[in-house]
C-alpha atoms as a PDB file:
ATOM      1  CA  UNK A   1     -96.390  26.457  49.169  1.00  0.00           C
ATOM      2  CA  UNK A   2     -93.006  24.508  49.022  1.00  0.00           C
ATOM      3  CA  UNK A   3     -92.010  22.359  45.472  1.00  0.00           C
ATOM      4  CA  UNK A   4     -90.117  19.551  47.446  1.00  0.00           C
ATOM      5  CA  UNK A   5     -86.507  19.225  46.117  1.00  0.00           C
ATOM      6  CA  UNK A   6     -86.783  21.627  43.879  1.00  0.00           C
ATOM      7  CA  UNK A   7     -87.195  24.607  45.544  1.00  0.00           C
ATOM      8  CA  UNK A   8     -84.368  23.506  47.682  1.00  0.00           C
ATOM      9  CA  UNK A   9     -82.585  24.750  44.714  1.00  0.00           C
ATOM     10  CA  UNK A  10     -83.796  28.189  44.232  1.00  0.00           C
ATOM     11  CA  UNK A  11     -82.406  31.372  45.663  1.00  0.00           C
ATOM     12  CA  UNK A  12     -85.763  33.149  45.569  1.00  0.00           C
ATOM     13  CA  UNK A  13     -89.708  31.765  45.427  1.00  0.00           C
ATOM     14  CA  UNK A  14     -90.818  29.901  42.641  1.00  0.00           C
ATOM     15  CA  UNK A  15     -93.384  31.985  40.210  1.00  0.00           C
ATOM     16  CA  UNK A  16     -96.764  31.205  40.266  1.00  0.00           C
ATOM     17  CA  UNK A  17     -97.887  30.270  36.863  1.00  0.00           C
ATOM     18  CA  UNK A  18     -94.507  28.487  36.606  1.00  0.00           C
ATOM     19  CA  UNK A  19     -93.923  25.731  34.131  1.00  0.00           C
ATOM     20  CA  UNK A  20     -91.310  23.179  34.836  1.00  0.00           C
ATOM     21  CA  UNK A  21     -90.233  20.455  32.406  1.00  0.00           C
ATOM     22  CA  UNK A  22     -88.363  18.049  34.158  1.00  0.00           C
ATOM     23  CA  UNK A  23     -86.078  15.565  31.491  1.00  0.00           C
ATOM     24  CA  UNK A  24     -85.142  12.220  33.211  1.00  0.00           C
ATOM     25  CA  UNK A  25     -83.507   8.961  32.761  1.00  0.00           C
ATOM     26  CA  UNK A  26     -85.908   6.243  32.580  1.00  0.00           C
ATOM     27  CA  UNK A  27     -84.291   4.378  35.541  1.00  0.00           C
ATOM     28  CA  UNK A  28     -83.815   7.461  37.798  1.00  0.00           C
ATOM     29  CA  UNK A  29     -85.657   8.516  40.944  1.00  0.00           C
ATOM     30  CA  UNK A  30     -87.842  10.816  39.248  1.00  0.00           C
ATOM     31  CA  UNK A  31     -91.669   8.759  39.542  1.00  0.00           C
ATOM     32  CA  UNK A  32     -90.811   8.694  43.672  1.00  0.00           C
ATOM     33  CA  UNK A  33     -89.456  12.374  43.391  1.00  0.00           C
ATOM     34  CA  UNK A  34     -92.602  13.139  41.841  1.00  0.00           C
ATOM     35  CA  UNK A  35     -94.602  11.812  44.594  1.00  0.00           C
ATOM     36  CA  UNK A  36     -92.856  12.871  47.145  1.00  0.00           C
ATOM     37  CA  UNK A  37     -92.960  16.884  45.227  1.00  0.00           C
ATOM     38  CA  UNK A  38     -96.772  15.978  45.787  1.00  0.00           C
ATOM     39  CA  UNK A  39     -97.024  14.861  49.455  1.00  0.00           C
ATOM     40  CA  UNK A  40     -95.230  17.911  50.619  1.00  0.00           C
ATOM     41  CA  UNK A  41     -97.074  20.098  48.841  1.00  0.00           C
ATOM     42  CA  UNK A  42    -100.122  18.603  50.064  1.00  0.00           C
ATOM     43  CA  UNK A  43     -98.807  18.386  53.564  1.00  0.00           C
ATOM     44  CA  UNK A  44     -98.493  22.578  53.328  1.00  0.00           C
ATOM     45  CA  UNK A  45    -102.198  22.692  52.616  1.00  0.00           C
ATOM     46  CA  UNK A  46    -102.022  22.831  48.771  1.00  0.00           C
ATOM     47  CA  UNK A  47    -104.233  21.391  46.088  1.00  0.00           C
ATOM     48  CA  UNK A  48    -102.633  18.678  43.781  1.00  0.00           C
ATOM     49  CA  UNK A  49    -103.803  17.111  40.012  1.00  0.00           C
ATOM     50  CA  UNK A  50    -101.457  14.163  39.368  1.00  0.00           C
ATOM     51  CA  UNK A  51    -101.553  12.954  36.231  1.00  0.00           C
ATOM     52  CA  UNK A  52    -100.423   9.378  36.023  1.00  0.00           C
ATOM     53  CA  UNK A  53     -99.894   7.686  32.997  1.00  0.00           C
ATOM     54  CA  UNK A  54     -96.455   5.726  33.982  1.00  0.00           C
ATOM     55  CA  UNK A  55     -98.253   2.973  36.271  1.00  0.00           C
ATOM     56  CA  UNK A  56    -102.067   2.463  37.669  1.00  0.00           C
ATOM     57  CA  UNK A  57    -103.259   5.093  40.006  1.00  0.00           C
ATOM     58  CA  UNK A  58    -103.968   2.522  42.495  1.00  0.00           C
ATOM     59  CA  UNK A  59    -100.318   2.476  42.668  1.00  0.00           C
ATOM     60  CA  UNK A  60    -100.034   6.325  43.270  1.00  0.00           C
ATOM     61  CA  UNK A  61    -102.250   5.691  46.577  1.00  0.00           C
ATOM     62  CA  UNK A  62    -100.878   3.344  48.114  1.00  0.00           C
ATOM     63  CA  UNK A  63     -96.888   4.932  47.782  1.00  0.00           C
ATOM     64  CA  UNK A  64     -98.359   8.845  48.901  1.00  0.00           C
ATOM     65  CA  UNK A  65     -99.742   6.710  52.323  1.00  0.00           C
ATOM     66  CA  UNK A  66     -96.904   5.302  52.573  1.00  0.00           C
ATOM     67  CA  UNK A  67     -95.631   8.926  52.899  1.00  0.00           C
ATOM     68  CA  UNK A  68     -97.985   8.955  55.256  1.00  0.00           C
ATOM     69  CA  UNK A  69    -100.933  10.735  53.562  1.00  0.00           C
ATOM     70  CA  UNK A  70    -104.050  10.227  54.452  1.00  0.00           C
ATOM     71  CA  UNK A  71    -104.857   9.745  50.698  1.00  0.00           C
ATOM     72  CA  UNK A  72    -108.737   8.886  50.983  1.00  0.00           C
ATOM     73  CA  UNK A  73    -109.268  12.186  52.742  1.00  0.00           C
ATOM     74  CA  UNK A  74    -107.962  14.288  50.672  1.00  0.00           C
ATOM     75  CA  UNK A  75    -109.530  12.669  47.645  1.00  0.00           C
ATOM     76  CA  UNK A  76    -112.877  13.101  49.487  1.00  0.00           C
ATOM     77  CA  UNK A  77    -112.100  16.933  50.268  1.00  0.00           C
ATOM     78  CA  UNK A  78    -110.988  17.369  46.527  1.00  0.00           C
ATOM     79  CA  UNK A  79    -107.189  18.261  47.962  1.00  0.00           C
ATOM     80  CA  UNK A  80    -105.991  15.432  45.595  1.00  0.00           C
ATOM     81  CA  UNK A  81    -107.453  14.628  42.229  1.00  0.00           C
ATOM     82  CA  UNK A  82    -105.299  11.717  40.807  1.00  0.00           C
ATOM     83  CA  UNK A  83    -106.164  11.837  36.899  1.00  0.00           C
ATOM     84  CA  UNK A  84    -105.702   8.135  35.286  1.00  0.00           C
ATOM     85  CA  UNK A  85    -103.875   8.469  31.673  1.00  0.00           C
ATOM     86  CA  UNK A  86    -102.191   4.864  32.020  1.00  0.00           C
ATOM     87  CA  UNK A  87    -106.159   2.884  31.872  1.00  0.00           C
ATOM     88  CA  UNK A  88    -106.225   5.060  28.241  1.00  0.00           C
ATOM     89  CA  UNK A  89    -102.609   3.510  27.495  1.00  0.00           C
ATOM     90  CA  UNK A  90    -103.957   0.314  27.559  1.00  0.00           C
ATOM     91  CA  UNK A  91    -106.676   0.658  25.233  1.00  0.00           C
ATOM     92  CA  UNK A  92    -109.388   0.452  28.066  1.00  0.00           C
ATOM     93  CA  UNK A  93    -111.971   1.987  29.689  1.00  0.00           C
ATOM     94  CA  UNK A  94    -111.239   3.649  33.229  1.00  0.00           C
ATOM     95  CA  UNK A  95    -113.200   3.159  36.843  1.00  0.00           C
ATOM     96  CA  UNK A  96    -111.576   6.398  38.139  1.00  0.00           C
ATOM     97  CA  UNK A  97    -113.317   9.605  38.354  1.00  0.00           C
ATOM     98  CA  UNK A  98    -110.981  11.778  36.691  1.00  0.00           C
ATOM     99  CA  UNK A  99    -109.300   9.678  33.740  1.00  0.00           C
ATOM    100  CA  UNK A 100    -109.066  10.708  29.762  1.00  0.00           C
ATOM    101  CA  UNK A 101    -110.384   8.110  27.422  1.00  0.00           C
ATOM    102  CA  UNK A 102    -108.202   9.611  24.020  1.00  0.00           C
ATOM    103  CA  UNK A 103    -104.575  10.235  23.983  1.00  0.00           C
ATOM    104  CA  UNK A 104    -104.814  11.342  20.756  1.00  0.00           C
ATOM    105  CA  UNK A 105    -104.467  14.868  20.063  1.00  0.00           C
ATOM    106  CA  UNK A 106    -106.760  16.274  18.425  1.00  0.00           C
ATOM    107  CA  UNK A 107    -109.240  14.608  21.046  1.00  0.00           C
ATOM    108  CA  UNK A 108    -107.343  16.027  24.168  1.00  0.00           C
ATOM    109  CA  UNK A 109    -107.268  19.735  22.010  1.00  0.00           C
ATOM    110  CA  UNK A 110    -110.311  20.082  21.919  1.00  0.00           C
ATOM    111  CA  UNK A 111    -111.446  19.192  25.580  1.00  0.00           C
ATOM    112  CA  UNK A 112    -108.630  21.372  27.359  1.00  0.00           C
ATOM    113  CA  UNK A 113    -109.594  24.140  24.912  1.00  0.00           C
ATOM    114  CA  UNK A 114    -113.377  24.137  26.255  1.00  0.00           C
ATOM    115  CA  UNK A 115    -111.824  23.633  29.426  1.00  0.00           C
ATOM    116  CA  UNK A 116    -109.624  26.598  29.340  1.00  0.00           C
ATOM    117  CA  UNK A 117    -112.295  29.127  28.402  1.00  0.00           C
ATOM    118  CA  UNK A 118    -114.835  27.505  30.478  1.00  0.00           C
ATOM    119  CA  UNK A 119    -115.837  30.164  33.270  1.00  0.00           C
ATOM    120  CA  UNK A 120    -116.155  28.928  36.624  1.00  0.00           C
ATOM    121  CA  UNK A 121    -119.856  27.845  37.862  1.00  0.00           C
ATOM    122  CA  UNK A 122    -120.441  27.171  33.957  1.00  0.00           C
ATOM    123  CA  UNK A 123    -121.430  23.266  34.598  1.00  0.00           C
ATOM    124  CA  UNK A 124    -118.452  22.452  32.407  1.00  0.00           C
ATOM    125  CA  UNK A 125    -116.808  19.287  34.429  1.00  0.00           C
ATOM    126  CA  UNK A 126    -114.235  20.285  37.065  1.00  0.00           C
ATOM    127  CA  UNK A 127    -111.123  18.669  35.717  1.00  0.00           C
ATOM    128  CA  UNK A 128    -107.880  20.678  36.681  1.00  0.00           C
ATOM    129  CA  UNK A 129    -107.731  22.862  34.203  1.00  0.00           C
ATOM    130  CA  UNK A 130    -110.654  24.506  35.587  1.00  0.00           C
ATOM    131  CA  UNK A 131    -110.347  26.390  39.651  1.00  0.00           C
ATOM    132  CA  UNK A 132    -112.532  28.258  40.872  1.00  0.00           C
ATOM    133  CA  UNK A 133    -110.606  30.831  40.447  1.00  0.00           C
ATOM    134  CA  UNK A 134    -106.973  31.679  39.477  1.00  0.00           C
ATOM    135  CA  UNK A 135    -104.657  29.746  42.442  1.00  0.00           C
ATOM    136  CA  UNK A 136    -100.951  29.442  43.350  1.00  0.00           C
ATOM    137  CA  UNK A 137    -101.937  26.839  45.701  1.00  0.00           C
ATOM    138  CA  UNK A 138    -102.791  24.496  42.609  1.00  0.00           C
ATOM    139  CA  UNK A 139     -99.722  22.114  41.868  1.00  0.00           C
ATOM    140  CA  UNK A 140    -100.284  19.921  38.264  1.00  0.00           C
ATOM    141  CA  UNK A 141     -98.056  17.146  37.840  1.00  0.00           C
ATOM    142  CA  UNK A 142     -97.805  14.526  34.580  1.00  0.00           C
ATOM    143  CA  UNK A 143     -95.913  11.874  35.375  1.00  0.00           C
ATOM    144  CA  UNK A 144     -95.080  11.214  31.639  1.00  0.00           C
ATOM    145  CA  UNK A 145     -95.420  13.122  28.919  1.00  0.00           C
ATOM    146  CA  UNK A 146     -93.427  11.005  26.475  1.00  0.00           C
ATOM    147  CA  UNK A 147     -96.831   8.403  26.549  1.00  0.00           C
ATOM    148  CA  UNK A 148     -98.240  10.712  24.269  1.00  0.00           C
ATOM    149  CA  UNK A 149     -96.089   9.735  21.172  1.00  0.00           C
ATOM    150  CA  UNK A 150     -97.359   6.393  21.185  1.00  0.00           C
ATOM    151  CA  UNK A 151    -100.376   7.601  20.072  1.00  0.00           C
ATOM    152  CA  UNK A 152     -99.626  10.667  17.999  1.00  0.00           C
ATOM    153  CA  UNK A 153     -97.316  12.055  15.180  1.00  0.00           C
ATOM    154  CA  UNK A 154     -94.763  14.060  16.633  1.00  0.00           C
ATOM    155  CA  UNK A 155     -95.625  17.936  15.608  1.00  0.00           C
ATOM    156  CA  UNK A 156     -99.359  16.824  16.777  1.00  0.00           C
ATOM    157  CA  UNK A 157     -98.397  16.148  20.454  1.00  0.00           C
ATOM    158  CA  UNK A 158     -95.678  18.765  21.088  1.00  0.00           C
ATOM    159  CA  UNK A 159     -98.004  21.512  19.793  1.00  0.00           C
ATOM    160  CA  UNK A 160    -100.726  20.193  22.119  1.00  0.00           C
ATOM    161  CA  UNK A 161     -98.472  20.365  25.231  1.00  0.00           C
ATOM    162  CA  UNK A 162     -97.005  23.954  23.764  1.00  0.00           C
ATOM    163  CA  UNK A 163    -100.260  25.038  23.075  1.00  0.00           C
ATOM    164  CA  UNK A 164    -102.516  23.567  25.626  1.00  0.00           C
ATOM    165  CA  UNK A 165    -101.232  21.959  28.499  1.00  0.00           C
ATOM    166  CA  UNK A 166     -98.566  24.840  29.793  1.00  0.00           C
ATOM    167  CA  UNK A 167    -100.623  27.971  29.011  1.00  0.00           C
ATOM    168  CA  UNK A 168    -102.900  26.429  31.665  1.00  0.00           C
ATOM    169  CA  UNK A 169    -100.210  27.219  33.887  1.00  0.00           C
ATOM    170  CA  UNK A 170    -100.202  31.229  33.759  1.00  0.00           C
ATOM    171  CA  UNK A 171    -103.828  31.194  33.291  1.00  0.00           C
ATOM    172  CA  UNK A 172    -104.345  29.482  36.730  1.00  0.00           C
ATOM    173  CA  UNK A 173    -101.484  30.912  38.757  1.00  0.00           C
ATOM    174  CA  UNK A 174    -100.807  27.254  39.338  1.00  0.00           C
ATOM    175  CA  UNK A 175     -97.247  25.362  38.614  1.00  0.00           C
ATOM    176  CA  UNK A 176     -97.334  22.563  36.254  1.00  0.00           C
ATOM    177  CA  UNK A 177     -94.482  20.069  36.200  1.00  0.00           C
ATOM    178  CA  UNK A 178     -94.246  17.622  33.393  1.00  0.00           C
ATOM    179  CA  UNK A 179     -91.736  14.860  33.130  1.00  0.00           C
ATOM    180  CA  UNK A 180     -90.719  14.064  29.975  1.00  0.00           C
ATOM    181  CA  UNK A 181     -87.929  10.626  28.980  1.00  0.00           C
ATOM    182  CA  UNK A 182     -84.542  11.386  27.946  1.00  0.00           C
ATOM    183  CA  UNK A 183     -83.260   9.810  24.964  1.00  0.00           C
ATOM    184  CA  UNK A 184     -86.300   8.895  22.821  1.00  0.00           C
ATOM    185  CA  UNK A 185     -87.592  11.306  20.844  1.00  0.00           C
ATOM    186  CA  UNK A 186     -85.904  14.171  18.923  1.00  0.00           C
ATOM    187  CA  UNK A 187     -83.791  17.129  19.152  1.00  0.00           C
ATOM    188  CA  UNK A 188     -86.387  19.761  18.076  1.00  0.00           C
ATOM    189  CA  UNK A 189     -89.121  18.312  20.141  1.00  0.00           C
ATOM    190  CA  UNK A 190     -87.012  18.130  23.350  1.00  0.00           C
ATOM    191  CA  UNK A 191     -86.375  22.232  22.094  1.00  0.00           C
ATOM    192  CA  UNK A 192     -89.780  23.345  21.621  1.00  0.00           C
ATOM    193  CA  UNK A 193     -90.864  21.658  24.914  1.00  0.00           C
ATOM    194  CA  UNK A 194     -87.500  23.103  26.620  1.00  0.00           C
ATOM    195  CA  UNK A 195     -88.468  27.122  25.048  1.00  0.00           C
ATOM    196  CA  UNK A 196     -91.670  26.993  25.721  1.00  0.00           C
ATOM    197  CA  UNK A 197     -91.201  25.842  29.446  1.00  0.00           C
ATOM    198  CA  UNK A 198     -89.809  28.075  32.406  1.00  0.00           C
ATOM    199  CA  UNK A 199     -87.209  25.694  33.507  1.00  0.00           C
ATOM    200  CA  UNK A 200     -85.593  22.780  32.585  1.00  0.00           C
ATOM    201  CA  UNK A 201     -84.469  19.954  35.509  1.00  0.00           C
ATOM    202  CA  UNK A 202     -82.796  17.114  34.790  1.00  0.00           C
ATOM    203  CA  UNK A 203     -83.028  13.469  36.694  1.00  0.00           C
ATOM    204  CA  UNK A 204     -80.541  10.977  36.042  1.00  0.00           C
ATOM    205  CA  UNK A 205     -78.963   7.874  37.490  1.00  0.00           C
ATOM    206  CA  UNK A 206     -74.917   8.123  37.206  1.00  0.00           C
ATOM    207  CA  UNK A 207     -73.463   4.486  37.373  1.00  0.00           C
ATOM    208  CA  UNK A 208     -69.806   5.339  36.695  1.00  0.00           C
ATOM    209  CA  UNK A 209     -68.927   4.460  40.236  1.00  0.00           C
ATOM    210  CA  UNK A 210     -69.296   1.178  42.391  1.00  0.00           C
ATOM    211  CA  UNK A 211     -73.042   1.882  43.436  1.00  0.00           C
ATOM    212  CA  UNK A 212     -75.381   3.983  41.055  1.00  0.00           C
ATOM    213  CA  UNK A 213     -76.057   7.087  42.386  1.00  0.00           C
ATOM    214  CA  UNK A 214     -79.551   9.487  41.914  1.00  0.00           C
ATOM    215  CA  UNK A 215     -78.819  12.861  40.805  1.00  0.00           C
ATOM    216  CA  UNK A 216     -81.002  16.071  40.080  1.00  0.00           C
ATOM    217  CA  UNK A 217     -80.149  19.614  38.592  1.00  0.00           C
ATOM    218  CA  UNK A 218     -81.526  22.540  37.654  1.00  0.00           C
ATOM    219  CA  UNK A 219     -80.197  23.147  34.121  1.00  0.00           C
ATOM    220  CA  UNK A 220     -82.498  26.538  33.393  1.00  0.00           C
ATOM    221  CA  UNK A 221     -84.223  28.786  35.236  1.00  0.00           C
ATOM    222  CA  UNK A 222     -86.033  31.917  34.697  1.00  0.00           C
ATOM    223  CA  UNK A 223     -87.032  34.530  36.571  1.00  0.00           C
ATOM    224  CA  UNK A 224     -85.396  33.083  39.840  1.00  0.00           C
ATOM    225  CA  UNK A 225     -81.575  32.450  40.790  1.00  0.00           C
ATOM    226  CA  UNK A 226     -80.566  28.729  40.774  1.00  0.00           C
ATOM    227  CA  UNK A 227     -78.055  26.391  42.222  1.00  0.00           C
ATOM    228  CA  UNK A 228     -76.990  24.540  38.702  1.00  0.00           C
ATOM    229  CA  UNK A 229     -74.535  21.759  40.320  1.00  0.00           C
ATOM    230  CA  UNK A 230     -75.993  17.950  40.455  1.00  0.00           C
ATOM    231  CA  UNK A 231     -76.656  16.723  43.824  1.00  0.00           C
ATOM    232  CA  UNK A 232     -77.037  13.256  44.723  1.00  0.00           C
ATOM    233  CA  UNK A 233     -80.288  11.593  45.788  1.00  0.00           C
ATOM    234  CA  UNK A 234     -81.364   9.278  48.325  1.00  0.00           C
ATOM    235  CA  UNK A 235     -84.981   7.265  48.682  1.00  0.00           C
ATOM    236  CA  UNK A 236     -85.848   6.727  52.383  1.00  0.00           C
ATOM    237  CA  UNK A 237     -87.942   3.259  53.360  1.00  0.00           C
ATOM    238  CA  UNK A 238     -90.955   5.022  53.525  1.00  0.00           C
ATOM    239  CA  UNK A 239     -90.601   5.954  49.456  1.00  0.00           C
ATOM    240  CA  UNK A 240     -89.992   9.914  49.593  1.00  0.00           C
ATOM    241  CA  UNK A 241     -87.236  11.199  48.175  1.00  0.00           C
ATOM    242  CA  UNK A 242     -84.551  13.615  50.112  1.00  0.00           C
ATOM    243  CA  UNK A 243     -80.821  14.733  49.439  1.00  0.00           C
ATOM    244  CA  UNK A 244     -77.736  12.674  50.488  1.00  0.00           C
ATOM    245  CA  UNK A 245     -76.376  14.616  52.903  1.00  0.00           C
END
C-alpha cells in the first residue's frame, strides 16, 4: 500500500499501525491532499474509512470521481466507507450509512470503546474500528479533528483522540491520519496530540512571494528516515494533489 505524498517522503515503508497527525493551515491544500492520499490508496487495492466532518460527504464523492474513482463501486464492495461527522456539526440527523449522531465525548467514548473490544462476527455494527481481522491494508482518515472542540471542553476531546481514536491504529495494523487546524487551540493540546502520534506533517500555504505557494513537510518521524525540507505543492484540474516539479 502507498500513502500518496507522504510516503514520497520516507526513506523506508511506513509502519503498519502508524499514526500520523497532520497540522495544517486552514487555507492550504490539505482537504484535496487528503483525498487524493485516499484515491491512491484505493487505486492499490486498499480499504479506506474517511471521516468527513469539514464539508458534506456528497462532496467527498463527487471530487474522488473526479480522480477518477469509480466511487459507487467501491462503496457497494465496502472498499470505501465515507463516515459523515459534518450532518452531526449541524445539529441534524444524517441519511448516510455510516455517520455519528454525538460529537460529544463522552458519547463517542463510549461507542469506540465497545467498538474496540468488540470481537469480530460479534453482531456489534461494522464501523471502522472494527476489521475482520487486524489489516495494514486499512487506511483511516479524519478530515478534521479540530470540529471536536466545538462541542467539548478541551481535556475531554484530546483524551478521547489520545485514548480512543489512535490506539485503534496499532490494534488494527491500519494507519490513521488525522488533520488537525493550526493556530486555534492551545499549546498543550497541539503537544499531547503531537506525543501521542507517530509523526507530525505539516500543510501550509506560504504567501511571502508574488503567487501563494502549497507546501508540505514532515516535521517528525519515528521509526522510519524522513526527508524534513518543505516542498511545494501543486493541484492538477482533475483535483489530486502532486509535487511541483
Amino acid at each position: 500500500m502507498h500513502v500518496a505524498l507522504i510516503q514520497d517522503l520516507l526513506k523506508g515503508p511506513l509502519p503498519p499501525g502508524s499514526t500520523l497527525l497532520v497540522e495544517y493551515d486552514p487555507t492550504s491544500t490539505w482537504y484535496q491532499a487528503s483525498l487524493c492520499i485516499a484515491a491512491e490508496w484505493l487505486r492499490t487495492g486498499g480499504v479506506v474509512s474517511y471521516h468527513v466532518s469539514a464539508q458534506p460527504p456528497e462532496n467527498i464523492r463527487s471530487q474522488l470521481t473526479q480522480m477518477g474513482l469509480d466511487v459507487e463501486k467501491l462503496e457497494a464492495t465496502e472498499k470505501l466507507r465515507v463516515f459523515d461527522w459534518y450532518t452531526a456539526t449541524l445539529g441534524r440527523k444524517s441519511n448516510e450509512r455510516y455517520a455519528f449522531y454525538s460529537l460529544k465525548a463522552a458519547d463517542l467514548s463510549v461507542l469506540f470503546s465497545k467498538y474496540m473490544m468488540a470481537n469480530p462476527g460479534s453482531g456489534a455494527p461494522s464501523y471502522d474500528a472494527i476489521a475482520p481481522q487486524p489489516s495494514p491494508d486499512w487506511l483511516r482518515i479524519l478530515d478534521d479533528v479540530s470540529c471536536l472542540a466545538r462541542f467539548n471542553e478541551e481535556k475531554s476531546w484530546v483524551e478521547f483522540v489520545r485514548t480512543r481514536i489512535i490506539p485503534i491504529g496499532s490494534l488494527w495494523k491500519s494507519i490513521g491520519i488525522g488533520g488537525i487546524m493550526r493556530g486555534i487551540h492551545s499549546d498543550w493540546a497541539y503537544k499531547n496530540l503531537e506525543a501521542a502520534s507517530d509523526s507530525v506533517i505539516d500543510f501550509k500555504l506560504d504567501e511571502t512571494g508574488d503567487e501563494a505557494t502549497n507546501l508540505i513537510r514532515i516535521r517528525n518521524m519515528r521509526l522510519v528516515g524522513f526527508d524534513s525540507k518543505w516542498h511545494a505543492l501543486m493541484t492538477r484540474d482533475n483535483l489530486e494533489v502532486a509535487f511541483q516539479r
